[in-house]
PDB file of N, CA and C in Angstrom:
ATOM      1  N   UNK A   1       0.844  -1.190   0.000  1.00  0.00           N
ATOM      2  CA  UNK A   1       0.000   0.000   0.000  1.00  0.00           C
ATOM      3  C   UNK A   1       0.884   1.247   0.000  1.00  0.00           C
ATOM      4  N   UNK A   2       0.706   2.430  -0.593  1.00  0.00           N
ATOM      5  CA  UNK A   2       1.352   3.521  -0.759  1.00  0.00           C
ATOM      6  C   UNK A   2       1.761   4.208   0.128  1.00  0.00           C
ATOM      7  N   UNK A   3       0.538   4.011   1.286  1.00  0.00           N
ATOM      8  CA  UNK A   3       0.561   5.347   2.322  1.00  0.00           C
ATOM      9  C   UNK A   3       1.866   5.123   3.215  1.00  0.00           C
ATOM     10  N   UNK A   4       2.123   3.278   3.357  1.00  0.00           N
ATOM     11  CA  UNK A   4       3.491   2.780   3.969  1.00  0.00           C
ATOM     12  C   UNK A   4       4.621   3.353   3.350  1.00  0.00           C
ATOM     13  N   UNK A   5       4.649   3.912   2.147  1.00  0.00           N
ATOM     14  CA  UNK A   5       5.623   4.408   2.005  1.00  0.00           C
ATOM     15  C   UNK A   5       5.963   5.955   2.561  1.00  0.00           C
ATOM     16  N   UNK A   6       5.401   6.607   3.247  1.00  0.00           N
ATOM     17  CA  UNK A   6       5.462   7.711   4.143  1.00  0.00           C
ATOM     18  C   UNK A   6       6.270   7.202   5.413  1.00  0.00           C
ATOM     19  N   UNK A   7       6.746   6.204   5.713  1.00  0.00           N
ATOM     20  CA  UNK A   7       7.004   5.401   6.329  1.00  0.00           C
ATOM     21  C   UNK A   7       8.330   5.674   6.523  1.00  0.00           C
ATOM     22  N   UNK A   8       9.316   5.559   5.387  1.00  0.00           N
ATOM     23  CA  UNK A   8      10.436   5.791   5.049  1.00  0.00           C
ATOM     24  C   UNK A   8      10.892   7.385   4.999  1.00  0.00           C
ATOM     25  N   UNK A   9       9.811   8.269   4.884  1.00  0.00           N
ATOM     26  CA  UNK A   9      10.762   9.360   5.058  1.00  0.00           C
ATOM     27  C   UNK A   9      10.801   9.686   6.271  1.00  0.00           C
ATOM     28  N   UNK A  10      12.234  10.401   6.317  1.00  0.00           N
ATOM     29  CA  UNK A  10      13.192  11.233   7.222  1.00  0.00           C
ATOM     30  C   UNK A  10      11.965  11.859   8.056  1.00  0.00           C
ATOM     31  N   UNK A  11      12.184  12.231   9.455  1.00  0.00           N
ATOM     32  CA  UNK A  11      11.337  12.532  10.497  1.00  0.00           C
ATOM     33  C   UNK A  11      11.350  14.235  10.617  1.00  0.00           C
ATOM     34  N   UNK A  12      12.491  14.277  10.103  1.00  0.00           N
ATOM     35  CA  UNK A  12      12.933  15.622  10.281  1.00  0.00           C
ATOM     36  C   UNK A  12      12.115  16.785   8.565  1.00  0.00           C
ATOM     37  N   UNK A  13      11.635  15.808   7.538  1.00  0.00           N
ATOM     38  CA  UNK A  13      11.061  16.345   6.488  1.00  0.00           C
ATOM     39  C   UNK A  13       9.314  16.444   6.471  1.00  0.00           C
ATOM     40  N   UNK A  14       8.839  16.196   7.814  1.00  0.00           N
ATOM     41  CA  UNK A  14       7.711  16.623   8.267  1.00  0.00           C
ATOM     42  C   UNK A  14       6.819  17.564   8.936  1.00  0.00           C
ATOM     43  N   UNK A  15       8.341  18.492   9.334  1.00  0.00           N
ATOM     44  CA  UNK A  15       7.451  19.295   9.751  1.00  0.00           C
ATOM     45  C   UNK A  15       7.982  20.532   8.003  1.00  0.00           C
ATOM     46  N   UNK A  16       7.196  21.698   8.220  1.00  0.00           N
ATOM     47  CA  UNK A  16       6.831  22.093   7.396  1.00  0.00           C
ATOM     48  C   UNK A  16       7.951  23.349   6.807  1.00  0.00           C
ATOM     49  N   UNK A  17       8.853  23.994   7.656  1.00  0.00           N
ATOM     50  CA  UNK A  17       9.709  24.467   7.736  1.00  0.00           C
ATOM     51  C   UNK A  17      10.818  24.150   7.086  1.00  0.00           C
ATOM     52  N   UNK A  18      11.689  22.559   7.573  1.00  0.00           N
ATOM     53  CA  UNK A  18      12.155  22.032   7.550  1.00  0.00           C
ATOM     54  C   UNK A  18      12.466  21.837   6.332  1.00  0.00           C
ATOM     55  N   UNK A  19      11.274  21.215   5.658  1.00  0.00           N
ATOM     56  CA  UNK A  19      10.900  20.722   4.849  1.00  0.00           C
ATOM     57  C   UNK A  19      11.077  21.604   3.247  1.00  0.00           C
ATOM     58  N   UNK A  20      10.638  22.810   3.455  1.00  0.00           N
ATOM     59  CA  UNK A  20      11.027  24.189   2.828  1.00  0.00           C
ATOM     60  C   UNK A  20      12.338  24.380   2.850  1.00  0.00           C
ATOM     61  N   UNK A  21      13.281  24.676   3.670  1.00  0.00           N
ATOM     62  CA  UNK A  21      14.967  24.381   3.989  1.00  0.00           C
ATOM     63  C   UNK A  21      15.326  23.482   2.769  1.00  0.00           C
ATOM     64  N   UNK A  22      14.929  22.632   3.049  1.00  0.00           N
ATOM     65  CA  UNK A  22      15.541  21.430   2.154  1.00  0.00           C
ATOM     66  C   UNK A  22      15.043  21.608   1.172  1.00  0.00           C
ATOM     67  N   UNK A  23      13.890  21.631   0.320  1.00  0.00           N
ATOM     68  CA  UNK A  23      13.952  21.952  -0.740  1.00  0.00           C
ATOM     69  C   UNK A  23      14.915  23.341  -1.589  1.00  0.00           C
ATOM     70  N   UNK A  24      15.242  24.118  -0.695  1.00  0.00           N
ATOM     71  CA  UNK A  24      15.524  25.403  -1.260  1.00  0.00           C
ATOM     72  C   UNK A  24      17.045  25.018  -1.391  1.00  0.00           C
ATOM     73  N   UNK A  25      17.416  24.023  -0.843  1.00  0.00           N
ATOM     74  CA  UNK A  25      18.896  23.547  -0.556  1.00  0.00           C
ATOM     75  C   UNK A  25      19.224  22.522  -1.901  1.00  0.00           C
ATOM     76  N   UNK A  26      18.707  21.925  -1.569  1.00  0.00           N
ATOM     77  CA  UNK A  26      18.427  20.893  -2.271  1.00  0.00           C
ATOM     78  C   UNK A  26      18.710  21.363  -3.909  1.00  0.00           C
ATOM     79  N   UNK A  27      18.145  22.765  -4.026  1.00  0.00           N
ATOM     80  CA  UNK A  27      18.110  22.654  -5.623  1.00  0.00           C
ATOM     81  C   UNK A  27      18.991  23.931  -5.701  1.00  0.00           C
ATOM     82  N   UNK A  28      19.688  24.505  -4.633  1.00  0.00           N
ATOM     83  CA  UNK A  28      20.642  25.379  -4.895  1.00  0.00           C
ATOM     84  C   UNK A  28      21.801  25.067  -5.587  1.00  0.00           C
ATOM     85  N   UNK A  29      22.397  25.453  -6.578  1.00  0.00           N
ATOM     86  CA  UNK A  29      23.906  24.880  -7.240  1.00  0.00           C
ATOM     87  C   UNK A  29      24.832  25.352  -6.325  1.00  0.00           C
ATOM     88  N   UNK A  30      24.903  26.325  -5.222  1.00  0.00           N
ATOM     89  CA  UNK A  30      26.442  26.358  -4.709  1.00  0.00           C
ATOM     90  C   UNK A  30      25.427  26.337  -2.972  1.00  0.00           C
ATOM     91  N   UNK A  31      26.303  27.230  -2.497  1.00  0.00           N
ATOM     92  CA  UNK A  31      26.013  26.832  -0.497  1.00  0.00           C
ATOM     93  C   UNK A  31      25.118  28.271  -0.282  1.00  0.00           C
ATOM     94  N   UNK A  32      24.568  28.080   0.140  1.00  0.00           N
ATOM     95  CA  UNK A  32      23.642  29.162   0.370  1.00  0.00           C
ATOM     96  C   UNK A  32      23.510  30.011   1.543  1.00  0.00           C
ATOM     97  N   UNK A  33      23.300  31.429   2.048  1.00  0.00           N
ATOM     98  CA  UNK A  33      23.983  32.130   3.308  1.00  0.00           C
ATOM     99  C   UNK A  33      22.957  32.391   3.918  1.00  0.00           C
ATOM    100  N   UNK A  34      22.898  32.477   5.115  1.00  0.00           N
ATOM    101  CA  UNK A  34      21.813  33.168   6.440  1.00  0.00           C
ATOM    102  C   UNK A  34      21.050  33.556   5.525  1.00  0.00           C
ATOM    103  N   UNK A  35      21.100  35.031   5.114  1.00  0.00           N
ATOM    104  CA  UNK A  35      20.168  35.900   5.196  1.00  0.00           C
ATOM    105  C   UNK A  35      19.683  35.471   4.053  1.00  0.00           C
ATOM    106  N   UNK A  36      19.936  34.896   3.182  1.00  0.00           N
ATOM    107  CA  UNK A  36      18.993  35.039   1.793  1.00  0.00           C
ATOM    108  C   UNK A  36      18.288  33.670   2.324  1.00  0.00           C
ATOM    109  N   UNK A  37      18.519  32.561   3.232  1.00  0.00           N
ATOM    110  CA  UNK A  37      17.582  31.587   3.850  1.00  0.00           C
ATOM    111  C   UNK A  37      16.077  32.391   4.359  1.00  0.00           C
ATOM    112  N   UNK A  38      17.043  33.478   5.261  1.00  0.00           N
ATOM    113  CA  UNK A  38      15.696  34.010   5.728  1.00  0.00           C
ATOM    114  C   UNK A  38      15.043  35.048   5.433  1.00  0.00           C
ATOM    115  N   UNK A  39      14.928  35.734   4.092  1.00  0.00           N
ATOM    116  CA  UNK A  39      14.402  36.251   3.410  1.00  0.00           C
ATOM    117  C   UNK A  39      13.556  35.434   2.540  1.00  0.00           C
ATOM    118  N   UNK A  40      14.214  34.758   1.809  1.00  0.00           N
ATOM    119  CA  UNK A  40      13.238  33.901   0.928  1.00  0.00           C
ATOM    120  C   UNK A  40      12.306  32.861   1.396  1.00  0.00           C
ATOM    121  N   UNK A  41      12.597  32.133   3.043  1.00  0.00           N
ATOM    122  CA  UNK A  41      11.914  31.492   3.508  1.00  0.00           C
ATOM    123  C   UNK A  41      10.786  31.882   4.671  1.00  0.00           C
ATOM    124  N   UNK A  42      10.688  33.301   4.387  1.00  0.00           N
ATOM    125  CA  UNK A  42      10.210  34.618   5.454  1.00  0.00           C
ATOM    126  C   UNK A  42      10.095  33.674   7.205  1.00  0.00           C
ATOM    127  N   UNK A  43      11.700  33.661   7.660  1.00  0.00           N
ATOM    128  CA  UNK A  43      11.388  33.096   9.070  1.00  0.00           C
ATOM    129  C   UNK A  43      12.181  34.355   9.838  1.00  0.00           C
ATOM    130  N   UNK A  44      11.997  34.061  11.260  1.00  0.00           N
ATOM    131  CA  UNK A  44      12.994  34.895  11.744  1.00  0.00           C
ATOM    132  C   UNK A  44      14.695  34.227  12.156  1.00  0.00           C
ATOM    133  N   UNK A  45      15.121  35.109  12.630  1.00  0.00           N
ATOM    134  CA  UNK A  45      16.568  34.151  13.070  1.00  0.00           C
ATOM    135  C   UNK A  45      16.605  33.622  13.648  1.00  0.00           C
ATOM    136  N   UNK A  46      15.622  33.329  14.839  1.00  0.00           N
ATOM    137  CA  UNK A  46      15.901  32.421  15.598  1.00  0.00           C
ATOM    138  C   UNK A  46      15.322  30.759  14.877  1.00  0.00           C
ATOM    139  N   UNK A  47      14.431  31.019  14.322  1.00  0.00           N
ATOM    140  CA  UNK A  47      13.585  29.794  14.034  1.00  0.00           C
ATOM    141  C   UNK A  47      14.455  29.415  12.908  1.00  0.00           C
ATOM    142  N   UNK A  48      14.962  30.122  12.311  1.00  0.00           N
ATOM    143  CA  UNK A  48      15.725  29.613  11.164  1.00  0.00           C
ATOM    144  C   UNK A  48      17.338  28.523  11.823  1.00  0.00           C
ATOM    145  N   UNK A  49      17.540  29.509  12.375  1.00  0.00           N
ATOM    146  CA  UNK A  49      18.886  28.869  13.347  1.00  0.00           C
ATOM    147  C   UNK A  49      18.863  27.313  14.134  1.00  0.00           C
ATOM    148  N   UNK A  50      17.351  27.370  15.003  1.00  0.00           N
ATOM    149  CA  UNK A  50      16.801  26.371  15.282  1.00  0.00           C
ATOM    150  C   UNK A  50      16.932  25.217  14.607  1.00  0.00           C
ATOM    151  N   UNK A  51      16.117  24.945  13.655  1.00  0.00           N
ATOM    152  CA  UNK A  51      15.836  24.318  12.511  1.00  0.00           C
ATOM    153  C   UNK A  51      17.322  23.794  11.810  1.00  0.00           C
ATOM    154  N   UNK A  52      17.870  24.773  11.640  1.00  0.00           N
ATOM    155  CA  UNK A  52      19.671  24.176  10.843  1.00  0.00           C
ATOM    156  C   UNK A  52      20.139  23.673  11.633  1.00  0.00           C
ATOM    157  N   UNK A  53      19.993  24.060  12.860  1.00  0.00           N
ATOM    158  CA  UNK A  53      20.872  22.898  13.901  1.00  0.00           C
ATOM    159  C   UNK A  53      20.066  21.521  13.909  1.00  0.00           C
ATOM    160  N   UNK A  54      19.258  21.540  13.844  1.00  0.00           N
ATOM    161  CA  UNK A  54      18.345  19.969  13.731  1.00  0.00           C
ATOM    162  C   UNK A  54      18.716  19.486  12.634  1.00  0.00           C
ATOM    163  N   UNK A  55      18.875  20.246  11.193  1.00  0.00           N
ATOM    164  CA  UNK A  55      19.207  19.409   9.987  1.00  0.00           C
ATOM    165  C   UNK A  55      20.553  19.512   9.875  1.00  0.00           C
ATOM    166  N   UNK A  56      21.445  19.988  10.933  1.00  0.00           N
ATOM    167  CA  UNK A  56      22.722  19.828  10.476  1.00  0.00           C
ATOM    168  C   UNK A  56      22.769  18.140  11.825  1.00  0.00           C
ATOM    169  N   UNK A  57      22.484  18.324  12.990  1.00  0.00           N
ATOM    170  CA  UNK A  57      22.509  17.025  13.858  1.00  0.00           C
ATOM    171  C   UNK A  57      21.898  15.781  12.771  1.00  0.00           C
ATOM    172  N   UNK A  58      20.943  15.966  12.508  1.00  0.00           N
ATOM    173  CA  UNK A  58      20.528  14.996  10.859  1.00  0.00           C
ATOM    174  C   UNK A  58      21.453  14.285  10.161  1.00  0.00           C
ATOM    175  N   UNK A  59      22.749  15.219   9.647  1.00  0.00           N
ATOM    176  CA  UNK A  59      23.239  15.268   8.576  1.00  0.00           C
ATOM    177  C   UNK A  59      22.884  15.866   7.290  1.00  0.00           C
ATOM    178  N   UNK A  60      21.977  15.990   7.504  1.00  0.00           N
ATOM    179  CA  UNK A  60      20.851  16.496   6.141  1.00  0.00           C
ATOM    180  C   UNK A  60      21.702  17.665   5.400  1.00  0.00           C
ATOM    181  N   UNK A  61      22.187  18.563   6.451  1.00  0.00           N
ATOM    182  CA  UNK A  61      23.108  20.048   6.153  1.00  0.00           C
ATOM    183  C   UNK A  61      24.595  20.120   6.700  1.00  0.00           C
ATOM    184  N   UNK A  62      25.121  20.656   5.791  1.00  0.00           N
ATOM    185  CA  UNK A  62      26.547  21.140   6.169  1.00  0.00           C
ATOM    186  C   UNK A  62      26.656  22.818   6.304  1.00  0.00           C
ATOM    187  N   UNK A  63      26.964  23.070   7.753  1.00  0.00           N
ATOM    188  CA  UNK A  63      27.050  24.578   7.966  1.00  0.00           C
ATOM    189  C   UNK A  63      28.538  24.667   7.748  1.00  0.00           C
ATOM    190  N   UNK A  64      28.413  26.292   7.457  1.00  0.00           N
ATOM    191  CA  UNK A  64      30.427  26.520   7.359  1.00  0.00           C
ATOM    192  C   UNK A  64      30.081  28.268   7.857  1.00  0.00           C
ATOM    193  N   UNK A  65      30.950  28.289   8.582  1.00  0.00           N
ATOM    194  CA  UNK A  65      30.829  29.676   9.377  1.00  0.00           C
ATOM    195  C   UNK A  65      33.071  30.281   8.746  1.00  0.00           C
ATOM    196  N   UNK A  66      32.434  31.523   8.279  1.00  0.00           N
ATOM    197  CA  UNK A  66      33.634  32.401   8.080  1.00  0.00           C
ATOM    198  C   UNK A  66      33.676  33.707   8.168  1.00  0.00           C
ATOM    199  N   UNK A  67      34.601  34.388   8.352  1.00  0.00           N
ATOM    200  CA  UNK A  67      34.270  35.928   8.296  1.00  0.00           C
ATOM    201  C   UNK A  67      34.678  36.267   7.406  1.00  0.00           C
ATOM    202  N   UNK A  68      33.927  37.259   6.930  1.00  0.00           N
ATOM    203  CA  UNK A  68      34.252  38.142   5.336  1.00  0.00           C
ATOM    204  C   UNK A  68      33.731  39.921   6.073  1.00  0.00           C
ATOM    205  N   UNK A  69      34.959  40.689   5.983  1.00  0.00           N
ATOM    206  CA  UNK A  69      35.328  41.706   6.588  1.00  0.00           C
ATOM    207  C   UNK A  69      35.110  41.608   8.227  1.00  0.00           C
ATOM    208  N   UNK A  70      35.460  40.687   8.910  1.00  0.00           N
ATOM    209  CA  UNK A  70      35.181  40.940  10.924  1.00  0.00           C
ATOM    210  C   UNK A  70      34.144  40.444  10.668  1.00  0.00           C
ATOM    211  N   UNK A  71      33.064  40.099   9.934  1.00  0.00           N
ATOM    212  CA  UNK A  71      31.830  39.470  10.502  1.00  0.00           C
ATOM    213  C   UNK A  71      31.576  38.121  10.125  1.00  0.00           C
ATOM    214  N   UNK A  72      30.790  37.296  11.109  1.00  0.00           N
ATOM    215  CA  UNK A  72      30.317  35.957  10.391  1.00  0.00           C
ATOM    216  C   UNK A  72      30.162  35.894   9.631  1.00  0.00           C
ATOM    217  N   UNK A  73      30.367  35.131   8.815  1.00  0.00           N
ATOM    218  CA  UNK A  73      29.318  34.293   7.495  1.00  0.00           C
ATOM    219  C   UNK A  73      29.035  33.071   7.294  1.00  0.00           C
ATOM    220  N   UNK A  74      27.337  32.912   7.709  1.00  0.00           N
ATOM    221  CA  UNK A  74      27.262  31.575   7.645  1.00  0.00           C
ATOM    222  C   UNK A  74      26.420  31.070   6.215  1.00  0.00           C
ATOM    223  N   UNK A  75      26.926  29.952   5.703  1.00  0.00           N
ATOM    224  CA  UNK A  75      26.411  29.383   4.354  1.00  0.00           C
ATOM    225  C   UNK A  75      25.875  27.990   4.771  1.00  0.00           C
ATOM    226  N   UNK A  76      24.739  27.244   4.401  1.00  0.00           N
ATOM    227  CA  UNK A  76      24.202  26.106   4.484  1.00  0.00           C
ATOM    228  C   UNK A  76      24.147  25.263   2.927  1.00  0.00           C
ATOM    229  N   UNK A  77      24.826  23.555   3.150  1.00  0.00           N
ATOM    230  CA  UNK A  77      24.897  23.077   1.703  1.00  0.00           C
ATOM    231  C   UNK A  77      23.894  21.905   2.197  1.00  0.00           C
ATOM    232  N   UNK A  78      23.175  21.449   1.146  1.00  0.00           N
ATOM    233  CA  UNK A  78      22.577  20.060   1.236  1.00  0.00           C
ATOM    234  C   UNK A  78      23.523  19.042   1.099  1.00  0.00           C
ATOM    235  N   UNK A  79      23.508  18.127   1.858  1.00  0.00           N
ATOM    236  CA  UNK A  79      24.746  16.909   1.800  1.00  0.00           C
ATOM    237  C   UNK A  79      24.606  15.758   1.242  1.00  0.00           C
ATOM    238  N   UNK A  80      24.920  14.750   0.794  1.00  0.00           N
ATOM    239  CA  UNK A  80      24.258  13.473  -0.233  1.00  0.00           C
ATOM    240  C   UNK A  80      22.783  13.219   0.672  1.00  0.00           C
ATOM    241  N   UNK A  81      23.444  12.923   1.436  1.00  0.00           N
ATOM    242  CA  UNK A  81      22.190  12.309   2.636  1.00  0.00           C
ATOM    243  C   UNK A  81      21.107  13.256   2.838  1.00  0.00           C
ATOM    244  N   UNK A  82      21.541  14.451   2.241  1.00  0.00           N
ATOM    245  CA  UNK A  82      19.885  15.125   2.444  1.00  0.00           C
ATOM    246  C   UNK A  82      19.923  15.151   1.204  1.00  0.00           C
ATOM    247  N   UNK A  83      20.200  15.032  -0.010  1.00  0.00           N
ATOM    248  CA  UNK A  83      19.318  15.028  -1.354  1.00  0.00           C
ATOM    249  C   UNK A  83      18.592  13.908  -1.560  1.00  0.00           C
ATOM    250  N   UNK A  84      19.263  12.648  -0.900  1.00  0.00           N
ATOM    251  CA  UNK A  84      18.721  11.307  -0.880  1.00  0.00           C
ATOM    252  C   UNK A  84      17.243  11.330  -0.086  1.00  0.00           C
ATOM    253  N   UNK A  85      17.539  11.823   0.764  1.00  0.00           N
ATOM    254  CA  UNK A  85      16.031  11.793   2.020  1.00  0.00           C
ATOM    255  C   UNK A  85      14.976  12.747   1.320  1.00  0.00           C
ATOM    256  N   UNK A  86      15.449  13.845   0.199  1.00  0.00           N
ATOM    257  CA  UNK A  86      14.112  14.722   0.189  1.00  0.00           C
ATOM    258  C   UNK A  86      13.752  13.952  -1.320  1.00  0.00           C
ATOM    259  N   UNK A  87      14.605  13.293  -2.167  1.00  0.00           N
ATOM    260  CA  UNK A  87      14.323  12.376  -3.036  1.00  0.00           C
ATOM    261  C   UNK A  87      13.107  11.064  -2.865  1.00  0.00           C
ATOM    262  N   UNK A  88      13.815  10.347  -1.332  1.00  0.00           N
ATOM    263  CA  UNK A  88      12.589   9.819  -0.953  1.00  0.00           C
ATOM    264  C   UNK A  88      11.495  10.113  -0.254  1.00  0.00           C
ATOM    265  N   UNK A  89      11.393  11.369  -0.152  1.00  0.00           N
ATOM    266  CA  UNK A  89      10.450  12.527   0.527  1.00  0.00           C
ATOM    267  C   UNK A  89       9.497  12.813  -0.745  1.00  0.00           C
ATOM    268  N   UNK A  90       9.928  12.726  -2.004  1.00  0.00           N
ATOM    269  CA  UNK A  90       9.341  13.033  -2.997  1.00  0.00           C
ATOM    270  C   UNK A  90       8.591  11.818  -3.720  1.00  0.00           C
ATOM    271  N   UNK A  91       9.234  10.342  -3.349  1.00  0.00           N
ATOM    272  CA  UNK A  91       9.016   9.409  -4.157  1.00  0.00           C
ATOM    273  C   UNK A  91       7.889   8.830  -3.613  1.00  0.00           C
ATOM    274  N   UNK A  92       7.590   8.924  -1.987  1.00  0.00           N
ATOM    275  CA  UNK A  92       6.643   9.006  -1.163  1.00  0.00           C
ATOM    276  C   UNK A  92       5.352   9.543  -1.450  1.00  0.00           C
ATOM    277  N   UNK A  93       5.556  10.775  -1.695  1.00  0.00           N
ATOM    278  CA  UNK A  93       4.354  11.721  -1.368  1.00  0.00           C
ATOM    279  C   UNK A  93       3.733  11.576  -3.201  1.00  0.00           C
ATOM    280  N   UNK A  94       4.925  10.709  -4.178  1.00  0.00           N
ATOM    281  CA  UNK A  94       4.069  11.069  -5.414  1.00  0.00           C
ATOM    282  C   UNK A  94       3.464   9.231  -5.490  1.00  0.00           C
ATOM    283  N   UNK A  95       4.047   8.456  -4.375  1.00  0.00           N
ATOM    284  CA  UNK A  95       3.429   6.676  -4.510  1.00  0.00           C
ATOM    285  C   UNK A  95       2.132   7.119  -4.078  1.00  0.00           C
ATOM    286  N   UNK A  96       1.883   8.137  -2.978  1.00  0.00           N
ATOM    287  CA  UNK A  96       0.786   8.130  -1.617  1.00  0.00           C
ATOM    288  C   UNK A  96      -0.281   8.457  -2.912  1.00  0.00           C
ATOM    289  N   UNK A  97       0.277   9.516  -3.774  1.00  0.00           N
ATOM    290  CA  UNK A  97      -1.016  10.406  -4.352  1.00  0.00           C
ATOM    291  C   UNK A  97      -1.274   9.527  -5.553  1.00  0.00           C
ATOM    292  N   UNK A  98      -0.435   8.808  -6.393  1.00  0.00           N
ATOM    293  CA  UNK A  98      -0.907   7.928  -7.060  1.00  0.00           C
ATOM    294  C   UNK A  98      -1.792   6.990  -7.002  1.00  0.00           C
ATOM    295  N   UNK A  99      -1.728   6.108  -5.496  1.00  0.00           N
ATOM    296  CA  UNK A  99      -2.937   5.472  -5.249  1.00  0.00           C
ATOM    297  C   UNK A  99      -3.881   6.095  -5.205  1.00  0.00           C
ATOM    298  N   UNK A 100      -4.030   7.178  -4.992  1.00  0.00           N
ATOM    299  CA  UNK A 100      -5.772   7.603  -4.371  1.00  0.00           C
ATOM    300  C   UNK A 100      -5.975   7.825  -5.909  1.00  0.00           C
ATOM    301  N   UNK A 101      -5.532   7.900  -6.695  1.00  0.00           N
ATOM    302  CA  UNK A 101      -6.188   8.067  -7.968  1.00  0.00           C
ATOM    303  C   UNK A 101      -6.951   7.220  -8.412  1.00  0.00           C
TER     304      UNK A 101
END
């Protein structure tokens, strides 16, 4: 049955946030920085910060913190293991909707 296949995805690609993260990662070609996360994903900093630390404990994300003139800079990359999980995040949600057809 299809819906078992919801089964298999990652715990961390359910909630809804998260889930947004990773896609935006996911299809970025290079590493992507704070602020354009949280502009385009309209969160604040804290919730955004939150959240990367959960998908970086995951594995899902690779953070890299540097300074460029005295200040931080932090960039977030999707890592095999999170293109794989939102892959089967996708293969899921298109088995689930196929059955009900």
């Amino acid at each position: 049955m299809a819906a078992n296949e919801l089964i298999n995805v990652h715990p961390s690609l359910f909630d809804r946030v998260r889930l947004g993260i990773m896609a935006h990662l996911s299809l970025a070609k290079k590493a992507v920085d704070f602020n354009t996360l949280l502009t385009e994903l309209e969160l604040t900093r804290g919730n955004l910060s939150t959240h990367m630390k959960k998908l970086e404990d995951d594995g899902l994300v690779r953070i890299d913190k540097t300074f460029v003139d005295r200040k931080t800079r932090t960039t977030y990359l999707c890592t095999g293991k999170g293109r794989k999980e939102v892959q089967v995040y996708l293969a899921a949600v298109e088995a689930v909707l196929r059955s009900s057809l």
